[in-house]
Protein backbone atom coordinates (compact mmCIF):
# COMPACT_ATOMS: atom_id res chain seq x y z
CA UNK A 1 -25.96 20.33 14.42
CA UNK A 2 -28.60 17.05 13.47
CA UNK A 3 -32.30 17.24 14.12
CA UNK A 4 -31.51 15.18 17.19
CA UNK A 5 -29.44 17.81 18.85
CA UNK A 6 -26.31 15.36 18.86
CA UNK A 7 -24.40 17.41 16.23
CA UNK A 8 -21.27 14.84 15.09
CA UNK A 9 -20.97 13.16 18.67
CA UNK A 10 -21.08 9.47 17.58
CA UNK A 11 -22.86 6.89 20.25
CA UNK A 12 -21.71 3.42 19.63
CA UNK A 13 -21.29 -0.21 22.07
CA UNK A 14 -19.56 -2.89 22.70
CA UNK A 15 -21.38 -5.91 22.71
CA UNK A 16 -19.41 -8.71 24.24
CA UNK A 17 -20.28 -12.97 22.68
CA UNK A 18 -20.39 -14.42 26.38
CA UNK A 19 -23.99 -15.06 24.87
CA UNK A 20 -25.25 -16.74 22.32
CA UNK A 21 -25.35 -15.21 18.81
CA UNK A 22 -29.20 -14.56 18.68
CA UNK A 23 -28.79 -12.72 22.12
CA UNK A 24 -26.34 -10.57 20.76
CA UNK A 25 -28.14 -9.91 17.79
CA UNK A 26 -31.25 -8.88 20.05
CA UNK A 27 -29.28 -6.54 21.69
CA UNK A 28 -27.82 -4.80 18.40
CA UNK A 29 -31.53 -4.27 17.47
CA UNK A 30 -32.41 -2.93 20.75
CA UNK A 31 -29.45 -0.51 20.65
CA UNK A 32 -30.02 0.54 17.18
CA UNK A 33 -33.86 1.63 18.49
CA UNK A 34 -32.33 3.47 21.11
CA UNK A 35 -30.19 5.61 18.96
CA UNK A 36 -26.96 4.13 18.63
CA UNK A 37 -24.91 4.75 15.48
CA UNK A 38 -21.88 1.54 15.67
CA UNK A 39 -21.93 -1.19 17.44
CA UNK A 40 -18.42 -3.55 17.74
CA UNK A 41 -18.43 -7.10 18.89
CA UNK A 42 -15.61 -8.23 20.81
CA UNK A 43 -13.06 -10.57 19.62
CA UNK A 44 -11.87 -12.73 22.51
CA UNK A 45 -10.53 -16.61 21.94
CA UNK A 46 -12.90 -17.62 25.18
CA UNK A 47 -16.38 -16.17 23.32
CA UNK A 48 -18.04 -16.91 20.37
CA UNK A 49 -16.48 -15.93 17.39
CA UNK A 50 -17.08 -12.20 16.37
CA UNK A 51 -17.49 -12.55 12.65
CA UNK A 52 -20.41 -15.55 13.25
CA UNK A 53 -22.36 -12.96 16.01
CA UNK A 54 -21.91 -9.76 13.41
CA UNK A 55 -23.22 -11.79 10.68
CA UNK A 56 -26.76 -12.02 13.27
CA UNK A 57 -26.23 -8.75 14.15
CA UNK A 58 -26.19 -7.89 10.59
CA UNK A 59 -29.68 -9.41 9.87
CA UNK A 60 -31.03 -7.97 13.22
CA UNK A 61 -30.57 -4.31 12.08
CA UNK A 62 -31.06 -1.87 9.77
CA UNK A 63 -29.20 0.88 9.91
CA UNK A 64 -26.65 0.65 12.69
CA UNK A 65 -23.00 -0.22 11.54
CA UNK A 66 -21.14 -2.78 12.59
CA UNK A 67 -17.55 -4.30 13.11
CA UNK A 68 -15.28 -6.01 15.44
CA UNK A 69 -14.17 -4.45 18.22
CA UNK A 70 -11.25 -5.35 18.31
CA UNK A 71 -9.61 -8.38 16.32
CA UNK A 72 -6.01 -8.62 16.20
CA UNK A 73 -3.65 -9.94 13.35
CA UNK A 74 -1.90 -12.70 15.48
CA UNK A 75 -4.33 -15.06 16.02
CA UNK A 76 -5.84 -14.32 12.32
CA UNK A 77 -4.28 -14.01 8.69
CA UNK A 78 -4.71 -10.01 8.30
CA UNK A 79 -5.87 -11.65 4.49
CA UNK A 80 -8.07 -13.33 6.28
CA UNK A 81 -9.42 -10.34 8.33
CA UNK A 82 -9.98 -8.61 5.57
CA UNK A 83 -11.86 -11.11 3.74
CA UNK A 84 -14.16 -11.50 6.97
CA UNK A 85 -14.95 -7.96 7.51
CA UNK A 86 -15.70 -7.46 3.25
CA UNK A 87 -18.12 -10.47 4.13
CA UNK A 88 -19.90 -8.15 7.44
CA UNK A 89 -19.83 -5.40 5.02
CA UNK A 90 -21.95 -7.32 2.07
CA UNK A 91 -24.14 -9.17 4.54
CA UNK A 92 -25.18 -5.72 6.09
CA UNK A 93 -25.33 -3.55 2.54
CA UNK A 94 -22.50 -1.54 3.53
CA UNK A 95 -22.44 -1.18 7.25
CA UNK A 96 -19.18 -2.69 8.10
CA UNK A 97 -16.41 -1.00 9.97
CA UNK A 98 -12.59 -2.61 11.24
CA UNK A 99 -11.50 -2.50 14.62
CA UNK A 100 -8.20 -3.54 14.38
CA UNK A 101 -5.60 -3.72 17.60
CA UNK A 102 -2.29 -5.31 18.63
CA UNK A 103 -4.89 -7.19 20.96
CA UNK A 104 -4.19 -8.08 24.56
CA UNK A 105 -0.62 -9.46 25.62
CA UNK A 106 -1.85 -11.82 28.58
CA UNK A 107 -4.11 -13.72 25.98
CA UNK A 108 -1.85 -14.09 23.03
CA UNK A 109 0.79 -15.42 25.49
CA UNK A 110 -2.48 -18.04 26.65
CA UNK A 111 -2.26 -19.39 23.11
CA UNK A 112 1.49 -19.05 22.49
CA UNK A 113 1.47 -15.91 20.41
CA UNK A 114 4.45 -13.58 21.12
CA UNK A 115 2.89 -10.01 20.05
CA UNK A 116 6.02 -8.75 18.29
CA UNK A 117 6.02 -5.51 16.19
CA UNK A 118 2.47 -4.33 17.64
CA UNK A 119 2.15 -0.86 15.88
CA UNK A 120 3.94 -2.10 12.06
CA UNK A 121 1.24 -5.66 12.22
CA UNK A 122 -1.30 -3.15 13.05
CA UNK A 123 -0.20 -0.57 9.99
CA UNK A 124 0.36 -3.10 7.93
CA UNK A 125 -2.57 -5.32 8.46
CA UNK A 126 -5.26 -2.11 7.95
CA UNK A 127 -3.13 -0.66 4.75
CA UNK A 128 -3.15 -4.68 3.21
CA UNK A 129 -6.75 -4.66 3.53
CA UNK A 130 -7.70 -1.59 2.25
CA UNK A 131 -5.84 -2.79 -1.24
CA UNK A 132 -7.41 -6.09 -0.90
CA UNK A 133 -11.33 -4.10 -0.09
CA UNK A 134 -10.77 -2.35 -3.32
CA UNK A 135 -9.74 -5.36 -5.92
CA UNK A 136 -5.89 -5.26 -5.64
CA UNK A 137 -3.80 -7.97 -5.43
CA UNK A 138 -1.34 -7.60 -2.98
CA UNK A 139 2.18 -9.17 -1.89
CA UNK A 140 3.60 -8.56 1.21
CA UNK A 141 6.94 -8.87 3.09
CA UNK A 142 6.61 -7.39 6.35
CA UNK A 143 5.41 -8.58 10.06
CA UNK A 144 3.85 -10.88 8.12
CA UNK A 145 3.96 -12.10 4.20
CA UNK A 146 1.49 -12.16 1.50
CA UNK A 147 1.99 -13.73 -1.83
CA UNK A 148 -0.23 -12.56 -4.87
CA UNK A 149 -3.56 -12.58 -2.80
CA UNK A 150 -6.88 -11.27 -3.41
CA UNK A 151 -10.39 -11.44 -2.46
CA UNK A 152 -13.68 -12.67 -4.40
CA UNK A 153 -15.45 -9.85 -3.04
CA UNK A 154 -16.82 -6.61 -5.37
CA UNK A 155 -14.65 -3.39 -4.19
CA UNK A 156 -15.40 -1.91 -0.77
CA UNK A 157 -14.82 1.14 1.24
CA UNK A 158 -14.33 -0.06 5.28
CA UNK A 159 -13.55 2.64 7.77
CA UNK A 160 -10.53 1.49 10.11
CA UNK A 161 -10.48 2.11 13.76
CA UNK A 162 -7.66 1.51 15.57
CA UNK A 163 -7.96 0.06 19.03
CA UNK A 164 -5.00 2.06 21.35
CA UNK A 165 -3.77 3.18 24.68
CA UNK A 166 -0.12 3.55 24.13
CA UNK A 167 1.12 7.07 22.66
CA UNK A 168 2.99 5.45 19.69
CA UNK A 169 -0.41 3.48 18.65
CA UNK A 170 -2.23 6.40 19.39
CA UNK A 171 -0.56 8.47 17.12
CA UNK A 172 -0.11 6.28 14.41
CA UNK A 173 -3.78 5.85 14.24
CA UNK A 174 -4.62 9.55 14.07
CA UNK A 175 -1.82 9.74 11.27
CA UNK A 176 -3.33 6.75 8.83
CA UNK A 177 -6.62 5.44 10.24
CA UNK A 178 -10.16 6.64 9.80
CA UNK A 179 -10.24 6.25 13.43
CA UNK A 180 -9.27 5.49 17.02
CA UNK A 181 -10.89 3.45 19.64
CA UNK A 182 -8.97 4.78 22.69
CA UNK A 183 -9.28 2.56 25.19
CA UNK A 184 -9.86 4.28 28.17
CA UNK A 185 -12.84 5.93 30.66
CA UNK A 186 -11.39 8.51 33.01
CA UNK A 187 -11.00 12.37 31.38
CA UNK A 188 -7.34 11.82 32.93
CA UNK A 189 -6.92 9.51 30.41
CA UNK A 190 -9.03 10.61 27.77
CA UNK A 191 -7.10 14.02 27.90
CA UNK A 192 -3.75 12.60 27.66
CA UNK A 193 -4.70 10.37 24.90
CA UNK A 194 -5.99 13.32 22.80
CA UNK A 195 -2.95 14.98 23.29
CA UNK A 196 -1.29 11.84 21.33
CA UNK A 197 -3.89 12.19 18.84
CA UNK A 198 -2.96 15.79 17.79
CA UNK A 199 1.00 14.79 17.91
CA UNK A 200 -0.28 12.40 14.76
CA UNK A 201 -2.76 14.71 13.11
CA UNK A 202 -0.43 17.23 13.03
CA UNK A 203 1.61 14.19 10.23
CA UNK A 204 -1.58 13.45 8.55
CA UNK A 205 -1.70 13.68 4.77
CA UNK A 206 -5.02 15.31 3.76
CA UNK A 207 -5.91 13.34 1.48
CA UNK A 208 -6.43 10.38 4.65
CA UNK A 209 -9.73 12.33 5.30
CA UNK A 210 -11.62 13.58 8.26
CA UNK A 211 -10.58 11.60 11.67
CA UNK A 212 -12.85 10.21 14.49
CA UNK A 213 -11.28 9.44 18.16
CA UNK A 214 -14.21 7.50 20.44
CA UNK A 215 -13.44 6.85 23.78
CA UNK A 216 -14.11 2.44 23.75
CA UNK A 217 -14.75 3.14 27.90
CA UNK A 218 -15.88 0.43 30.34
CA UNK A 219 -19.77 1.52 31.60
CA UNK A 220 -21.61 -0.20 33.89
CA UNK A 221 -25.08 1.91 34.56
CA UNK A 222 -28.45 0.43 36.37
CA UNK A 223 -30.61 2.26 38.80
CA UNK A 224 -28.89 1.67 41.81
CA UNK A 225 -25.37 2.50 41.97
CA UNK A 226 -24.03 -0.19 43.93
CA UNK A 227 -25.43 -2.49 41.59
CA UNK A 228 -23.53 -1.13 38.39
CA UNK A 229 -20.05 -1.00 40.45
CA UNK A 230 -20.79 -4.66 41.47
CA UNK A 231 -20.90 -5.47 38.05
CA UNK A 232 -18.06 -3.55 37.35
CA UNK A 233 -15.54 -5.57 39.21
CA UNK A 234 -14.43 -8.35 36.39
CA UNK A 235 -13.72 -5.66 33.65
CA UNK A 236 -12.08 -3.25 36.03
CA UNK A 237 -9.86 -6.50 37.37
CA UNK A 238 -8.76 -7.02 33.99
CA UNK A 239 -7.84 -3.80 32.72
CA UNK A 240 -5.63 -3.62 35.82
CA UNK A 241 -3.89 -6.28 35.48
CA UNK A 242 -3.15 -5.49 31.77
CA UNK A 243 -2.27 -1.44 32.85
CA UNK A 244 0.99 -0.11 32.79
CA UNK A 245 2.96 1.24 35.65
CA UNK A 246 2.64 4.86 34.46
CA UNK A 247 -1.74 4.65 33.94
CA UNK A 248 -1.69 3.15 37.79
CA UNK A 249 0.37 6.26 38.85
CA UNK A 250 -1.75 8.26 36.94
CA UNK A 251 -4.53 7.72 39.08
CA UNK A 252 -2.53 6.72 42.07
CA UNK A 253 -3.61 3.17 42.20
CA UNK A 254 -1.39 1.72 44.63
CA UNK A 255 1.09 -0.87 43.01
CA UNK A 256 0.94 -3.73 45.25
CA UNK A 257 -3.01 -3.51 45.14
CA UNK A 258 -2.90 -4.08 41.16
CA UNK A 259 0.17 -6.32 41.64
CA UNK A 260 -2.72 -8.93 43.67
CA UNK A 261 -5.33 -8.38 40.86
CA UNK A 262 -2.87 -9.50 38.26
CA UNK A 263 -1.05 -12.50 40.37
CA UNK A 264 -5.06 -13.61 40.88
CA UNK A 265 -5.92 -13.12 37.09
CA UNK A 266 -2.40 -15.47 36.06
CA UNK A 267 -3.25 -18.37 38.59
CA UNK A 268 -6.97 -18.31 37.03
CA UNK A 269 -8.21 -17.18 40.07
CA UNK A 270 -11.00 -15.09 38.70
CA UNK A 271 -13.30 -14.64 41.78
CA UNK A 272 -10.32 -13.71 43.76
CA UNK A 273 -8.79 -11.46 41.11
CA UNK A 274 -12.50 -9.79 41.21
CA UNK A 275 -12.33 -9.43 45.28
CA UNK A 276 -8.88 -7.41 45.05
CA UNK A 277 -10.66 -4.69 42.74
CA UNK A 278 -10.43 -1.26 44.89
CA UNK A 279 -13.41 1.44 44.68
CA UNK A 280 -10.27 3.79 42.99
CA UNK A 281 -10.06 1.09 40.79
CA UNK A 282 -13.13 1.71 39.23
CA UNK A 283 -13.28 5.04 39.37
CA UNK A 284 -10.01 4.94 37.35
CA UNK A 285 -11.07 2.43 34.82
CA UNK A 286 -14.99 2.34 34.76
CA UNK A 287 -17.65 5.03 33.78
CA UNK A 288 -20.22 3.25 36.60
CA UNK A 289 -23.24 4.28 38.49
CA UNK A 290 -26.80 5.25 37.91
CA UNK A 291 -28.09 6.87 34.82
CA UNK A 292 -27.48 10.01 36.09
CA UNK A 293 -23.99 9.38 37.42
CA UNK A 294 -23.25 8.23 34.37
CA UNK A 295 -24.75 10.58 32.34
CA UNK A 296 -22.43 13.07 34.00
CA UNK A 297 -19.13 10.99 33.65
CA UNK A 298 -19.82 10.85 29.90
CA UNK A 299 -20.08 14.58 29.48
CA UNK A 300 -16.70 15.04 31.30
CA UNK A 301 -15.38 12.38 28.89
CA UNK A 302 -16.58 14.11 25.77
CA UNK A 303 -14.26 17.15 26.61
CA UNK A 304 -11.45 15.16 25.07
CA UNK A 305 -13.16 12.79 22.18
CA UNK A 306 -15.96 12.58 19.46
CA UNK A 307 -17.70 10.23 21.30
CA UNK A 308 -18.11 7.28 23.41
CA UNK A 309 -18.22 3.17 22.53
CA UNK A 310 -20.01 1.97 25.99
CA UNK A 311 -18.24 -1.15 26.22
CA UNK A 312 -18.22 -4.20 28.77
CA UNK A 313 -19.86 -5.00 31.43
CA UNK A 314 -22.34 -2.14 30.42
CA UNK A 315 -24.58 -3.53 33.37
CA UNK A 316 -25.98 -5.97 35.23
CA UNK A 317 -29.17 -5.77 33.19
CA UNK A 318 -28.26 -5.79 29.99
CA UNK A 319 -31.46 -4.69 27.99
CA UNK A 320 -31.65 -1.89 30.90
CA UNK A 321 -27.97 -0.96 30.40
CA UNK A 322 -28.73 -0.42 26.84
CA UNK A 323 -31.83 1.57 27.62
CA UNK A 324 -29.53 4.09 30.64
CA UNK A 325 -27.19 4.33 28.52
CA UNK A 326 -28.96 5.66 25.94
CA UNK A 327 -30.41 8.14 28.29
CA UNK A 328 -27.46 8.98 29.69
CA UNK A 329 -25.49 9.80 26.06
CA UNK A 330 -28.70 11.87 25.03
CA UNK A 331 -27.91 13.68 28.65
CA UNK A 332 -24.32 14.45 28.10
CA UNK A 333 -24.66 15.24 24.49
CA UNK A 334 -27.49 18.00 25.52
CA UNK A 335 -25.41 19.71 27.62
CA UNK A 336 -22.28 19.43 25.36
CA UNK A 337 -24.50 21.01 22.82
């Protein structure tokens, strides 16, 4: 157990580039004073780029370690991802962390990607860079190929997380990564997924090291409820339209309700998409209310994981998000304690 009372439960956040870099970076500092131990910038085509706003975030901070959360090695040279997050790590005197994912189909198939092979790019990209982090030179033949490369960087040790939903990806992770970002918010979920995880511990070789499975959840907390499932809606409208037929029947989320999200979300129709969003929606796929609410949600969600990323929309406030949701991970971890 820490001085805190937190013991190992690890508080990180998602903090999304829909803002400029400096913004971001002011939030990172804002969530490192209120106790938060990782914090991941998104990767999305649409934002600013991750690696730019991490670099900020990096000179913003002290202590709190950063990453992406999550690239993908479609749109990016895994060499290349590599050699970016050595850079976050030397900027930030050893801080850096991967979040690495197959990333999501709709917007690979936006820029013409076809996301073939998912869980071997994924292995493949995090075991390449770990040879290129500590001086090798590598060649690869694989998902991808790599011909005598290297990096101009001094040796580095990166912890991986892998970002994952799917039991194959979920399992793989637990077996070779340092960690998982499970991408779900409901204890339904959470508790399948960490019954996925043990399937891969059960395969991994010791010598891999202790293991860390964080629950990357959509949160949405601000002092009226309404307000935080308002804000809720985008996020919500695209996780549904990226679930899978067996998560909607999970929480019986009718099909033909998610069937008008996603037709919405395809013809760009984001308002619309938004407007189809059901309150079982959000219950499904967002941790959302007021501090307390939340607070409460989070403790049910750290029956099944180490801890919790509190990812997008966080709030409609976001410098008050940061500040609830603080509160409300100090809350659950008390009575988990």
């Amino acid at each position: 157990m820490s001085a805190d009372g937190r013991g190992d439960t690890t508080w990180g956040i998602e903090l999304t580039p829909e803002h400029p870099p400096d913004r971001i970076a002011s939030l990172a500092a804002l969530a490192e004073d209120q106790g938060f131990d990782v914090a991941f910038a998104s990767s999305h085509y649409f934002n600013r780029d991750p690696f730019v706003v991490l670099s900020r975030m990096a000179d913003a901070t002290d202590d709190i370690r950063l990453g992406p959360g999550v690239v993908n090695p479609y749109e990016t040279h895994p060499v290349k991802l590599a050699a970016q997050t050595a850079t976050i790590d030397e900027v930030s005197d050893g801080r850096a962390v991967f979040g690495v994912g197959a990333g999501d189909r709709s917007s690979l198939a936006t820029l013409g990607v076809d996301r073939d092979s998912p869980l071997r790019r994924v292995l493949e990209t995090f075991d390449l860079a770990r040879d290129l982090w500590a001086g090798e030179t590598v060649t690869h033949e694989g998902t991808f190929t790599v011909r005598d490369a290297s990096l101009n960087l001094d040796p580095a040790e990166i912890p991986v997380y892998v970002g994952a939903q799917g039991p194959h990806m979920l399992r793989m992770s637990a077996k070779h990564a340092d960690g998982v970002l499970v991408n779900a918010a409901h204890p339904r979920d959470l508790e399948w997924a960490a019954g996925q995880i043990e399937h891969g511990l059960a395969e991994r070789p010791a010598a891999h090291g202790p293991f860390e499975s964080l629950a990357f959840a959509s949160a949405s907390v601000a002092g009226e409820e309404d307000a935080a499932r308002e804000a809720a809606r985008p996020p919500v409208a695209f996780i549904v339209g990226g679930a899978a037929d067996p998560v909607l029947d999970r929480h019986d989320i009718d099909r033909e309700a998610a069937g008008a999200v996603s037709d919405a979300l395809e013809a760009g129709k984001l308002n619309e998409a938004f407007g189809h969003v059901t309150p079982s929606m959000i219950d499904a796929f967002c941790i959302a209310g007021t501090t307390e609410q939340v607070a409460a949600q989070f403790a049910a969600a750290l029956e099944h994981v180490d801890g919790i990323v509190v990812g997008s929309p966080l709030g409609p406030d976001l410098e008050d998000a940061i500040e609830r949701a603080s509160e409300a991970l100090a809350s659950a971890t008390k009575e988990q304690a």
